[in-house]
Structures are given as C-alpha cells and as structure tokens.
PDB file of N, CA and C in Angstrom:
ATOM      1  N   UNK A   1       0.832  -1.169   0.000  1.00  0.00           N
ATOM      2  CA  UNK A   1       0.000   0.000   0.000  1.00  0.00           C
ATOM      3  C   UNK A   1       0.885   1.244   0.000  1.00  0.00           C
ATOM      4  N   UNK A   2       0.834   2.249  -0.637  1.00  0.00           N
ATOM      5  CA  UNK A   2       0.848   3.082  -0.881  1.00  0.00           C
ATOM      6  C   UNK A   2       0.623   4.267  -0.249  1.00  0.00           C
ATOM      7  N   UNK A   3       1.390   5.117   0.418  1.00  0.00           N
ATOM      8  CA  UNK A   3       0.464   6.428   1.025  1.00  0.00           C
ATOM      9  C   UNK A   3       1.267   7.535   0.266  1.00  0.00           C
ATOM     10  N   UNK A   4       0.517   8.605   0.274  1.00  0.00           N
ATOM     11  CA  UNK A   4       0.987  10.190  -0.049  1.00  0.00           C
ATOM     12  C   UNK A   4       0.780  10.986   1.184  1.00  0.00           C
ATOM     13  N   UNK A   5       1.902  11.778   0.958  1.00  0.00           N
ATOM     14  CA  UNK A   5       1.663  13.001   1.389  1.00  0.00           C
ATOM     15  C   UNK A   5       1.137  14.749   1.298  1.00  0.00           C
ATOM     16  N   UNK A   6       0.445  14.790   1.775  1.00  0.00           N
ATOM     17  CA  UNK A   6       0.212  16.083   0.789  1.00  0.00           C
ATOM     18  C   UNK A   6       0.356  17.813   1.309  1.00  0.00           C
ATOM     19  N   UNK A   7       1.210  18.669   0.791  1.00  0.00           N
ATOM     20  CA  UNK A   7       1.596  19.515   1.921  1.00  0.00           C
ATOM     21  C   UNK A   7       0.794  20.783   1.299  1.00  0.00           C
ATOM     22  N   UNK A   8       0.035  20.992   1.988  1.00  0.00           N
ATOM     23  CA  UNK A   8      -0.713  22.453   1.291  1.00  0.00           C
ATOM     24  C   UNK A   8       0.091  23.631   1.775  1.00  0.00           C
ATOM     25  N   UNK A   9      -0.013  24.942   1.422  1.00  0.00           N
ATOM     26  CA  UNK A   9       0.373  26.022   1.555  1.00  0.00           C
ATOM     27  C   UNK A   9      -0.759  26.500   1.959  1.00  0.00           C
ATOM     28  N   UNK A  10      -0.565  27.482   3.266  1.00  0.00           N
ATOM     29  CA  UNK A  10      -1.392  28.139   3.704  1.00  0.00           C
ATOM     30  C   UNK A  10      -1.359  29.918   3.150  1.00  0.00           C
ATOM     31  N   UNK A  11      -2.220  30.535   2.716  1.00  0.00           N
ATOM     32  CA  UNK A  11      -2.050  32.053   2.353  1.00  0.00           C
ATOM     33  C   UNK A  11      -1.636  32.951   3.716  1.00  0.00           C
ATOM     34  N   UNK A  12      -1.109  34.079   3.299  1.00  0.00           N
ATOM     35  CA  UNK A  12      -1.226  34.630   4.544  1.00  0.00           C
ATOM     36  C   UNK A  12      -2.031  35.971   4.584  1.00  0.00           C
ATOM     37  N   UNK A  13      -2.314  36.849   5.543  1.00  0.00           N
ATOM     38  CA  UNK A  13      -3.456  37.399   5.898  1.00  0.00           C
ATOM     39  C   UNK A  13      -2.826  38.562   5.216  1.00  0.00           C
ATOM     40  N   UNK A  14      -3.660  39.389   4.437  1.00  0.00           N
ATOM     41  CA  UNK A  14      -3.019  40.927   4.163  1.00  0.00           C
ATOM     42  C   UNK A  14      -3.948  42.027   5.111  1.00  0.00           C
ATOM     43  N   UNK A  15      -4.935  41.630   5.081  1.00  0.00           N
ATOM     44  CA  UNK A  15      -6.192  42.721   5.580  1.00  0.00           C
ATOM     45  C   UNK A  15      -6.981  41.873   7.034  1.00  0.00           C
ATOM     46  N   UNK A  16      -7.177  43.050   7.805  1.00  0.00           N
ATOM     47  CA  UNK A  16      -8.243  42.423   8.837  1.00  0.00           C
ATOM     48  C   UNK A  16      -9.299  43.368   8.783  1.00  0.00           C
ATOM     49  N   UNK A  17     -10.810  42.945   9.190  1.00  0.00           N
ATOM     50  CA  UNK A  17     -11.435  44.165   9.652  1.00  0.00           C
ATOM     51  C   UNK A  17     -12.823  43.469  10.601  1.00  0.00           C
ATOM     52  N   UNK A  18     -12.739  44.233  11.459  1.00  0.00           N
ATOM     53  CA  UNK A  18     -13.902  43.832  12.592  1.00  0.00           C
ATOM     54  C   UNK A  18     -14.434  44.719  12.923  1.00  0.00           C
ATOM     55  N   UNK A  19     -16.217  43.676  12.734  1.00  0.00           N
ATOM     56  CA  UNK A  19     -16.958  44.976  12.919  1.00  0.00           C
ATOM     57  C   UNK A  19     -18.121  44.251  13.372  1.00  0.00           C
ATOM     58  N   UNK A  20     -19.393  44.892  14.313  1.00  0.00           N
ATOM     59  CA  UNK A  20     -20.002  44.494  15.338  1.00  0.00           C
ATOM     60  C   UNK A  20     -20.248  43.183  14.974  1.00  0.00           C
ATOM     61  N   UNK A  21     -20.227  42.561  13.935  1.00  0.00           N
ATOM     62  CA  UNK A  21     -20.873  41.046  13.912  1.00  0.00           C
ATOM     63  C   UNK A  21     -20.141  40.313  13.065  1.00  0.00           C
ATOM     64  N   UNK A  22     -18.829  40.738  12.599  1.00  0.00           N
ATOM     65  CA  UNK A  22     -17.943  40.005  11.586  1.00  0.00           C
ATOM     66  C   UNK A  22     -16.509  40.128  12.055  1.00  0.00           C
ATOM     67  N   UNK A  23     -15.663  38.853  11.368  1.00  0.00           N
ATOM     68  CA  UNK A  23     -14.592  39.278  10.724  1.00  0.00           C
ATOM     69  C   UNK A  23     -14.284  38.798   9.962  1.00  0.00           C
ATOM     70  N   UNK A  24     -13.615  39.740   8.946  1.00  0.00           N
ATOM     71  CA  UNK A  24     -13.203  39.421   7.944  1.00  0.00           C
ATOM     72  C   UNK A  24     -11.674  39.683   7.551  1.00  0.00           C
ATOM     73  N   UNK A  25     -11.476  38.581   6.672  1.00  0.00           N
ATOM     74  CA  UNK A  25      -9.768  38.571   6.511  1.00  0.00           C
ATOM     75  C   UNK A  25      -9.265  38.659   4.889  1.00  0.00           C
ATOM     76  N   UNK A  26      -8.934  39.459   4.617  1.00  0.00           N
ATOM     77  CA  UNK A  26      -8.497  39.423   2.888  1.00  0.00           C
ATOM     78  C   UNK A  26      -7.156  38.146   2.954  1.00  0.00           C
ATOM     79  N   UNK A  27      -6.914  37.320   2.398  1.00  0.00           N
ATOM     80  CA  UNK A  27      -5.561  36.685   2.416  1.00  0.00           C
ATOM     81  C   UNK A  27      -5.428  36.844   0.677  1.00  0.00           C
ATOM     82  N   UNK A  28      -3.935  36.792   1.171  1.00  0.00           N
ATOM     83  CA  UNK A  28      -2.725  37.018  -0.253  1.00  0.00           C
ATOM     84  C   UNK A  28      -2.956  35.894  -1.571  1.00  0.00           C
ATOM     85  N   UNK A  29      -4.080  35.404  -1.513  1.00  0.00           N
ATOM     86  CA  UNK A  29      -4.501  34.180  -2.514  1.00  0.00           C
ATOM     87  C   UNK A  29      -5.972  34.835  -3.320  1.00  0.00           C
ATOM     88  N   UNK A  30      -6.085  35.903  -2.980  1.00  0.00           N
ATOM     89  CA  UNK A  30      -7.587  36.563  -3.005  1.00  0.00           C
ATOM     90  C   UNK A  30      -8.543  36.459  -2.291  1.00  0.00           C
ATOM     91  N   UNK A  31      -8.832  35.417  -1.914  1.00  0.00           N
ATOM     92  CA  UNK A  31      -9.816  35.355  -0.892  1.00  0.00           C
ATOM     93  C   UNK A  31     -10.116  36.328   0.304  1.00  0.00           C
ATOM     94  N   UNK A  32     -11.454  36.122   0.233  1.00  0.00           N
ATOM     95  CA  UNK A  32     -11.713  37.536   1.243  1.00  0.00           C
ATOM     96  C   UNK A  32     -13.043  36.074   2.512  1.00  0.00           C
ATOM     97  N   UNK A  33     -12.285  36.078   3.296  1.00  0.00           N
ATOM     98  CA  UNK A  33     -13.291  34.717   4.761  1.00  0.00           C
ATOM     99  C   UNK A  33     -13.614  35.784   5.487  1.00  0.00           C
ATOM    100  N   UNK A  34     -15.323  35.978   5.951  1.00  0.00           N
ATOM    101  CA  UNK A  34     -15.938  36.416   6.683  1.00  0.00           C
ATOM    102  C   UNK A  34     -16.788  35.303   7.721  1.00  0.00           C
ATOM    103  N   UNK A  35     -16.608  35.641   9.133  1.00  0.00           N
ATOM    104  CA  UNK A  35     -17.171  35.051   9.856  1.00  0.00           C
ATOM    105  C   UNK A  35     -17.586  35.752  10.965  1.00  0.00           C
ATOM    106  N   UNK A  36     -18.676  34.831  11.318  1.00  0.00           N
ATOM    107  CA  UNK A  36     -19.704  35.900  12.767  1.00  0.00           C
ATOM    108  C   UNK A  36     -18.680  35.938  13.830  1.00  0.00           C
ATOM    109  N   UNK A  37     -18.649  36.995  14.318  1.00  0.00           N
ATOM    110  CA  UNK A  37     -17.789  37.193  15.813  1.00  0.00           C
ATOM    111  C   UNK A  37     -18.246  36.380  16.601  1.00  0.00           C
ATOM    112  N   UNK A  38     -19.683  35.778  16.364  1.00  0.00           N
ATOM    113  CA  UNK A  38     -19.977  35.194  17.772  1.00  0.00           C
ATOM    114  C   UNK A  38     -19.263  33.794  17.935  1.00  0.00           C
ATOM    115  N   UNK A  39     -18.535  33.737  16.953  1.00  0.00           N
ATOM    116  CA  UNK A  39     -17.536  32.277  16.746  1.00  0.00           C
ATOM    117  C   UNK A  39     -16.463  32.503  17.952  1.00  0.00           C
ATOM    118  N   UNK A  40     -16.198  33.647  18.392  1.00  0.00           N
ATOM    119  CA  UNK A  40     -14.919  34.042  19.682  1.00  0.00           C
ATOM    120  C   UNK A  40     -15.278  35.167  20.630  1.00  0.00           C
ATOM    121  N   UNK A  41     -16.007  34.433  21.714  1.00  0.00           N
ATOM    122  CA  UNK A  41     -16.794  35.334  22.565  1.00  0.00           C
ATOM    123  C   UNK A  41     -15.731  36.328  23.156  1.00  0.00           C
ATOM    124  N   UNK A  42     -14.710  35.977  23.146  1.00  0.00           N
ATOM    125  CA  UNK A  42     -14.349  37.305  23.865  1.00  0.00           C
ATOM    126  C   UNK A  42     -14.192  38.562  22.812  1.00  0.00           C
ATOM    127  N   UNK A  43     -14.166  38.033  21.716  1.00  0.00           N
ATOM    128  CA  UNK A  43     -13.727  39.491  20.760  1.00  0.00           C
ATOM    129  C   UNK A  43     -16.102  40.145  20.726  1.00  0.00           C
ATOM    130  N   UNK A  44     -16.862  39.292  20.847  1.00  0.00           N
ATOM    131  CA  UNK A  44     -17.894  39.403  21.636  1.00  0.00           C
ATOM    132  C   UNK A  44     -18.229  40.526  22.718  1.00  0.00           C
ATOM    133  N   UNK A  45     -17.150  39.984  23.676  1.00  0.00           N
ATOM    134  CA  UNK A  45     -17.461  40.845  24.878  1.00  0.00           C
ATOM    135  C   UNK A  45     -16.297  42.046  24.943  1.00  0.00           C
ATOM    136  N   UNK A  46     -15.432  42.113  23.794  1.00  0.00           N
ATOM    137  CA  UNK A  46     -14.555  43.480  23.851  1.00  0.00           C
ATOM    138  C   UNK A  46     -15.159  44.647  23.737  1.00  0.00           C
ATOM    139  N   UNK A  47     -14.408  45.488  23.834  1.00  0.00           N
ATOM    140  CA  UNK A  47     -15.270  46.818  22.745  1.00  0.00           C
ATOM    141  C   UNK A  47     -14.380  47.292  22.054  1.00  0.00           C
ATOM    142  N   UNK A  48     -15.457  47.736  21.142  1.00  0.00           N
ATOM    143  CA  UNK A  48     -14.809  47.929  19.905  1.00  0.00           C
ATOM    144  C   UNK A  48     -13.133  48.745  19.815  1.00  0.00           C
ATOM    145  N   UNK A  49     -12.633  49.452  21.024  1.00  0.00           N
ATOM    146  CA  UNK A  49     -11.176  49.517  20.861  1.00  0.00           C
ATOM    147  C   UNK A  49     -10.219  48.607  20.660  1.00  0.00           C
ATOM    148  N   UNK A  50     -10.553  48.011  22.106  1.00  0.00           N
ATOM    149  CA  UNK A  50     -10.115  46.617  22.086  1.00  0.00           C
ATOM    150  C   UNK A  50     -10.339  45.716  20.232  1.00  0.00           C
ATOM    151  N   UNK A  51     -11.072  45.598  20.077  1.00  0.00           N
ATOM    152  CA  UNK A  51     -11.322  45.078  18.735  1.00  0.00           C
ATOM    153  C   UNK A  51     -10.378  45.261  17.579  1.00  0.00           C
ATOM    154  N   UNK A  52     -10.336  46.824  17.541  1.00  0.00           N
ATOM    155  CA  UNK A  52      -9.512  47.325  16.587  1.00  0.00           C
ATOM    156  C   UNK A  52      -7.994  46.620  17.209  1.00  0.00           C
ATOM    157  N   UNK A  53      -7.535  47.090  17.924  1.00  0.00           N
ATOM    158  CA  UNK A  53      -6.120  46.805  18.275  1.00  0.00           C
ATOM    159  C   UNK A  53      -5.874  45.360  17.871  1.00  0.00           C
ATOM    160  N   UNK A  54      -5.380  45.181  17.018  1.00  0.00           N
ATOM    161  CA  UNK A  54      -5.012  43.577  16.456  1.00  0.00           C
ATOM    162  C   UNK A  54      -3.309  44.046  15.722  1.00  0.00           C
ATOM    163  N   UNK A  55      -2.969  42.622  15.929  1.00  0.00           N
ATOM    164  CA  UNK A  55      -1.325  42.503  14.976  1.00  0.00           C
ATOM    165  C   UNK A  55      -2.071  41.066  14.001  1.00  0.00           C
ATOM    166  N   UNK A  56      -1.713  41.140  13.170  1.00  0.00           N
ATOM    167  CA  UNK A  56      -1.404  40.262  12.152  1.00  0.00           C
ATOM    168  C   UNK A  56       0.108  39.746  12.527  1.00  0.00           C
ATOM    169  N   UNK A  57      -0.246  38.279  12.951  1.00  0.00           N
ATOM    170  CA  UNK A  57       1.049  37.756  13.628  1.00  0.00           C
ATOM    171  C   UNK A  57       1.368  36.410  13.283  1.00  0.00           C
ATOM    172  N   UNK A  58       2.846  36.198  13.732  1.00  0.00           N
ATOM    173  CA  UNK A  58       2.922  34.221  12.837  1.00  0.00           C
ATOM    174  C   UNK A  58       3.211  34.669  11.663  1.00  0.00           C
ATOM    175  N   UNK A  59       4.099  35.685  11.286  1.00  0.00           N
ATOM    176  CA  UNK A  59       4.631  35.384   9.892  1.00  0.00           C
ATOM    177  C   UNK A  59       3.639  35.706   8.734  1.00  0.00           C
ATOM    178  N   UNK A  60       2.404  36.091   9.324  1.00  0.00           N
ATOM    179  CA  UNK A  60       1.408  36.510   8.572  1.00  0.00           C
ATOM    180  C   UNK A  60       0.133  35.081   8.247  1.00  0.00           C
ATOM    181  N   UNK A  61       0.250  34.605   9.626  1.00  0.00           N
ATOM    182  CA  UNK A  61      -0.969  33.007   9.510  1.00  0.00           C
ATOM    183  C   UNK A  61      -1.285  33.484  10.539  1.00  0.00           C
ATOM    184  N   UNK A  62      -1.651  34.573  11.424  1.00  0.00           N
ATOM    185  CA  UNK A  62      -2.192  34.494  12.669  1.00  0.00           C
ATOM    186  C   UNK A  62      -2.251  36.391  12.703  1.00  0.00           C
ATOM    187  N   UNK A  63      -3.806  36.476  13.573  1.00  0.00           N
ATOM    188  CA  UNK A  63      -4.267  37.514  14.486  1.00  0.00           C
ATOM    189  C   UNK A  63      -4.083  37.547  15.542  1.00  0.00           C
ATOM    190  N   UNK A  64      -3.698  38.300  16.246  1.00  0.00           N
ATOM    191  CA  UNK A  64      -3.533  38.538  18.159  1.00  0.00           C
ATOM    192  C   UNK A  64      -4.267  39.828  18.298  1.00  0.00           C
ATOM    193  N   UNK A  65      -5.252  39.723  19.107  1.00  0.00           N
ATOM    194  CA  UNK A  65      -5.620  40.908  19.918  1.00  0.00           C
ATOM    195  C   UNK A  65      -5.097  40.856  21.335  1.00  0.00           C
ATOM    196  N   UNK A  66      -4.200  41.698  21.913  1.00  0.00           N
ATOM    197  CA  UNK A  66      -3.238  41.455  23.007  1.00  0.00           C
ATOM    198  C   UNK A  66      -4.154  42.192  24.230  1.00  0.00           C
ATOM    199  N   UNK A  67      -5.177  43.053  23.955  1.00  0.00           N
ATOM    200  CA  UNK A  67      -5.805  43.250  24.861  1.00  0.00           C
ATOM    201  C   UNK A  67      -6.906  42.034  25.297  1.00  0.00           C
ATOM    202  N   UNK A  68      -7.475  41.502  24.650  1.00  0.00           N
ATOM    203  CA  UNK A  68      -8.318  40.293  25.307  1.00  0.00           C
ATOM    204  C   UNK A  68      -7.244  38.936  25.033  1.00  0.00           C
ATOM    205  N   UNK A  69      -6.290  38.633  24.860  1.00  0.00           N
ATOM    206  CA  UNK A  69      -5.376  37.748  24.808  1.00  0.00           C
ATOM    207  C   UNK A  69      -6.124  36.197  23.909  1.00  0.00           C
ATOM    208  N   UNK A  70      -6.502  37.451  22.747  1.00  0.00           N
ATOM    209  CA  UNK A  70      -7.614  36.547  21.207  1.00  0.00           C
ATOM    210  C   UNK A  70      -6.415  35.847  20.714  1.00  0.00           C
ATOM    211  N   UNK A  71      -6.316  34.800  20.146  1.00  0.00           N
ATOM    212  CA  UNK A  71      -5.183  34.772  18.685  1.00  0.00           C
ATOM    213  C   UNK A  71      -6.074  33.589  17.698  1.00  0.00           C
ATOM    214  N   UNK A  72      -6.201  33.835  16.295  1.00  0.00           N
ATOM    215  CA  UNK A  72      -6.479  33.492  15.387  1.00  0.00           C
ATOM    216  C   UNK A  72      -5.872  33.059  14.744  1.00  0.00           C
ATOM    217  N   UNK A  73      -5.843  32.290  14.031  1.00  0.00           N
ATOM    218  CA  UNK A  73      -5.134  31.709  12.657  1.00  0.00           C
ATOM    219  C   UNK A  73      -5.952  31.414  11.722  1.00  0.00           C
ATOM    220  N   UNK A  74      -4.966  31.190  10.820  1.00  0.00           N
ATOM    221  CA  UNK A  74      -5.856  31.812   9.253  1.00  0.00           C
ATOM    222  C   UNK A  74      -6.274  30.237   8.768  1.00  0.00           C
ATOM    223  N   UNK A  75      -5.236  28.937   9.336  1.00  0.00           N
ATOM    224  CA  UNK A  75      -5.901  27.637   9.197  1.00  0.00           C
ATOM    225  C   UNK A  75      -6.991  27.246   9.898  1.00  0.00           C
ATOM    226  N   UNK A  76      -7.430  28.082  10.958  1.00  0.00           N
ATOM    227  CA  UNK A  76      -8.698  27.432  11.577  1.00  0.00           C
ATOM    228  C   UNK A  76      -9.831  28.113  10.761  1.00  0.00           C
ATOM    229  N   UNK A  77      -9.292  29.702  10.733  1.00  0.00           N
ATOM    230  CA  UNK A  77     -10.922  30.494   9.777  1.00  0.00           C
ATOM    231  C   UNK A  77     -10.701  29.594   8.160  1.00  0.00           C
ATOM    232  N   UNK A  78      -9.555  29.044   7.593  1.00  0.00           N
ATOM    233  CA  UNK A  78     -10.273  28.467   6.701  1.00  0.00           C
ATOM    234  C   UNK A  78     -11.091  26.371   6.865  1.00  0.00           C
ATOM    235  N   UNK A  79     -10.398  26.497   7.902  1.00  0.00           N
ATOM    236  CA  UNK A  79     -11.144  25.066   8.168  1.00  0.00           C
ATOM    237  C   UNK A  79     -12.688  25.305   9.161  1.00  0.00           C
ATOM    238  N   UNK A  80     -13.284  26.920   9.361  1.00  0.00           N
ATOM    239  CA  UNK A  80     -14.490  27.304   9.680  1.00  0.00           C
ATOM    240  C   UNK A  80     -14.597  26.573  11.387  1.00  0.00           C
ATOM    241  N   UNK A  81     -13.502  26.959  11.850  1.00  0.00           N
ATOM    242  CA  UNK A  81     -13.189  26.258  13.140  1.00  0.00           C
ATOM    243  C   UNK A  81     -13.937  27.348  14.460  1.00  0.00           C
ATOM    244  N   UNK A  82     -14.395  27.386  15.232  1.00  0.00           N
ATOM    245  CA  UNK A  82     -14.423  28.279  16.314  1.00  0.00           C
ATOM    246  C   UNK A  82     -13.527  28.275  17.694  1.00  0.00           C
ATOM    247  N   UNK A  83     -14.265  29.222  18.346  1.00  0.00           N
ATOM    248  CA  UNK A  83     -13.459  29.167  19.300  1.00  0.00           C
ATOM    249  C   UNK A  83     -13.546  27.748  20.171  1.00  0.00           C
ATOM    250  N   UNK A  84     -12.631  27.399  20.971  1.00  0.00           N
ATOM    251  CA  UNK A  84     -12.442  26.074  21.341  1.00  0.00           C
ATOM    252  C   UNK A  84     -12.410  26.458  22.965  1.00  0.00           C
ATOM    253  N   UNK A  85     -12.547  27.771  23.682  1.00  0.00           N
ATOM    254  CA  UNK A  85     -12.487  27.974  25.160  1.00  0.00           C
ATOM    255  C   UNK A  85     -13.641  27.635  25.686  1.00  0.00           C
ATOM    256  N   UNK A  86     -13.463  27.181  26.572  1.00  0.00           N
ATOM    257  CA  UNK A  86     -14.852  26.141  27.419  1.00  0.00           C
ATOM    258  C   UNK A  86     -14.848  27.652  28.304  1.00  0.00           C
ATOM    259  N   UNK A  87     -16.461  27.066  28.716  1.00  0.00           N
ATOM    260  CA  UNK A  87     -17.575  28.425  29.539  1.00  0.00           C
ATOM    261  C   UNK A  87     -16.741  28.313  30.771  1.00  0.00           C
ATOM    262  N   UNK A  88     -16.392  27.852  31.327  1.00  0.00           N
ATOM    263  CA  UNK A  88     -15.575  27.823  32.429  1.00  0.00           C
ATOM    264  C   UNK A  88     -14.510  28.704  32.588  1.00  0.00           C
ATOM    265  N   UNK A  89     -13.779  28.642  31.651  1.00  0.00           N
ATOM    266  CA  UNK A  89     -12.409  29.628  31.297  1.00  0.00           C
ATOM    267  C   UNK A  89     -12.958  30.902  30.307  1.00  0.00           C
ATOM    268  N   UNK A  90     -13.881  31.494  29.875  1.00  0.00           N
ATOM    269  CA  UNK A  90     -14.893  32.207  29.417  1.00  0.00           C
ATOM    270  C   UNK A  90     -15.294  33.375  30.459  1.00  0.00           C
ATOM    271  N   UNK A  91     -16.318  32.249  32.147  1.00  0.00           N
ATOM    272  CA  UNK A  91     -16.452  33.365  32.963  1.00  0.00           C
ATOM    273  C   UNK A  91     -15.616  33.552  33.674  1.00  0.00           C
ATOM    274  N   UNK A  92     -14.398  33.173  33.584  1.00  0.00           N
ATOM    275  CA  UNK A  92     -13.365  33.736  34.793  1.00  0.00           C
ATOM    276  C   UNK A  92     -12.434  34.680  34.268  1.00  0.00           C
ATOM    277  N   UNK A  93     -12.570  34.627  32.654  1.00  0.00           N
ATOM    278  CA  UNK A  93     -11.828  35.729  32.066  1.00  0.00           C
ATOM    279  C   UNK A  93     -13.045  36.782  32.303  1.00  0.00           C
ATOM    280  N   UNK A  94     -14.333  36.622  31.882  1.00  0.00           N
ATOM    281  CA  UNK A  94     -15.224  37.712  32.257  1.00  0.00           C
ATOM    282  C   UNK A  94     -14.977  38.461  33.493  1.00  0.00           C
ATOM    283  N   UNK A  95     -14.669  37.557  34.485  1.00  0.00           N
ATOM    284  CA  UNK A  95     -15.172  37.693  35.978  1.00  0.00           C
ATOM    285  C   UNK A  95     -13.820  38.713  36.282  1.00  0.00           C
ATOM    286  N   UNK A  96     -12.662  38.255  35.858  1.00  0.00           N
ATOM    287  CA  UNK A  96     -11.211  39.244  35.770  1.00  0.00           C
ATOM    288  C   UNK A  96     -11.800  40.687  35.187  1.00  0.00           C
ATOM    289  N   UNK A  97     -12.405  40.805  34.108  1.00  0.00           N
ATOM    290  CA  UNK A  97     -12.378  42.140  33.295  1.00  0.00           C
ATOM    291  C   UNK A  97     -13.032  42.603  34.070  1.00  0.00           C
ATOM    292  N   UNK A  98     -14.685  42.382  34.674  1.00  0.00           N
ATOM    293  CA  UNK A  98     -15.721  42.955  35.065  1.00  0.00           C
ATOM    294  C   UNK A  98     -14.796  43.514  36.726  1.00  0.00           C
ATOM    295  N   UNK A  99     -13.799  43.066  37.031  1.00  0.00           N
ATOM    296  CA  UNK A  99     -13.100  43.570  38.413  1.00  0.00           C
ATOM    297  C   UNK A  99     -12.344  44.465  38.061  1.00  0.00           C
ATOM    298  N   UNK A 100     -11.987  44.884  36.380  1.00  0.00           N
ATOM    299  CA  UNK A 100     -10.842  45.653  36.403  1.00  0.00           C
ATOM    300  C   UNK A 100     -11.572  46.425  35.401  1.00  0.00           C
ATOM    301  N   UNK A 101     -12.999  46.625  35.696  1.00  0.00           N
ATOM    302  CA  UNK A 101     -13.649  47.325  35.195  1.00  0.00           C
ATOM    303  C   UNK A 101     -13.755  47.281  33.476  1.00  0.00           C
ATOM    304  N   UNK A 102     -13.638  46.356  33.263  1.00  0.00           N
ATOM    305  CA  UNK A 102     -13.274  45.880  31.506  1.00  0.00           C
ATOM    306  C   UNK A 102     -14.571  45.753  31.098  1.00  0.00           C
ATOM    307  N   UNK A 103     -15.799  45.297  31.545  1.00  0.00           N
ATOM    308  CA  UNK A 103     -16.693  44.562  31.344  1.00  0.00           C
ATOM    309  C   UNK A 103     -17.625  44.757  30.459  1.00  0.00           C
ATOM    310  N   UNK A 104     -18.152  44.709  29.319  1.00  0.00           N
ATOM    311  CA  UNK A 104     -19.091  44.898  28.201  1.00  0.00           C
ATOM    312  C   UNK A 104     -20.113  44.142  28.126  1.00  0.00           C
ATOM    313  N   UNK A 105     -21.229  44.555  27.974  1.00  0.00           N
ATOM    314  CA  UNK A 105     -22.419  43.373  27.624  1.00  0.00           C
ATOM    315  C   UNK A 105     -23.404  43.792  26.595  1.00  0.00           C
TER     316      UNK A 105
END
C-alpha cells in the first residue's frame, strides 16, 4: 500500500477588519473569509477599541488581539473552526475584566 503526502500552503493574511458582527480577513490568494464574531466570545465581549487593536502575527498566519489575549489563525478560519475555550475559562476571564472594570455586555 501506498500512502501520499500532501503539503498544502497556507495564504497569509493581508487585511483584517472587525466589525459588530464580523470578521473578515483578505488573504494574499484573493480570498476575502468572513465570519460571525460570535464564533470568539471574547472578541464578543470586547469593545470595539479593544477590537480594533489587532497585529497580524505568525509570519502573517495568525491575528492577536493582546488586549483580550484573542489569537487566530488563518488555518482554523479556513477550516471554519471556532473558538475552542470552554464556559468555564470564558467566565473567569469575564469575571477578571468585570473587576478591572473591563466589562461589556
């Protein structure tokens, strides 16, 4: 038997933009991936400063928002992946902001 391997190339991100119910990512292949924010509750419960403040990071395969400690990659928005943080680790990051007066709803 026979196996292959197969190594894809991932694009990397040129453009970000977030906005109350999206984000969207232009990558260097053309493609333009839009997805509901509500896929990453904390960019959810930021506000919109917080929101804006992003690096395009990883060489250009990854988002960081360093104020809610978000990071994205450009292989999960194209494999339509969400966020993976359990409600548990969710309200205790809530429960931190809402003490340091962070808190949005």
């Amino acid at each position: 038997m026979n196996s292959a391997v197969v190594t894809v190339a991932l694009p990397r991100i040129l453009k970000v933009q977030v906005t109350e119910d999206s984000l969207i990512v232009d990558l260097e292949d053309g493609r333009t991936i839009s997805v509901p924010l509500s896929w990453y509750p904390r960019l959810v419960y930021a506000t919109a400063e917080e929101r804006q403040n992003f690096q395009i990071a990883g060489a250009g395969y990854g988002i960081h928002w360093p104020d809610v400690d978000e990071d994205i990659g450009v292989e999960g928005l194209l494999l339509g992946k969400r966020s993976t943080e359990s409600p548990v680790s969710l309200a205790k990051w809530l429960a931190a902001r809402k003490q340091k007066g962070q808190y949005t709803e």
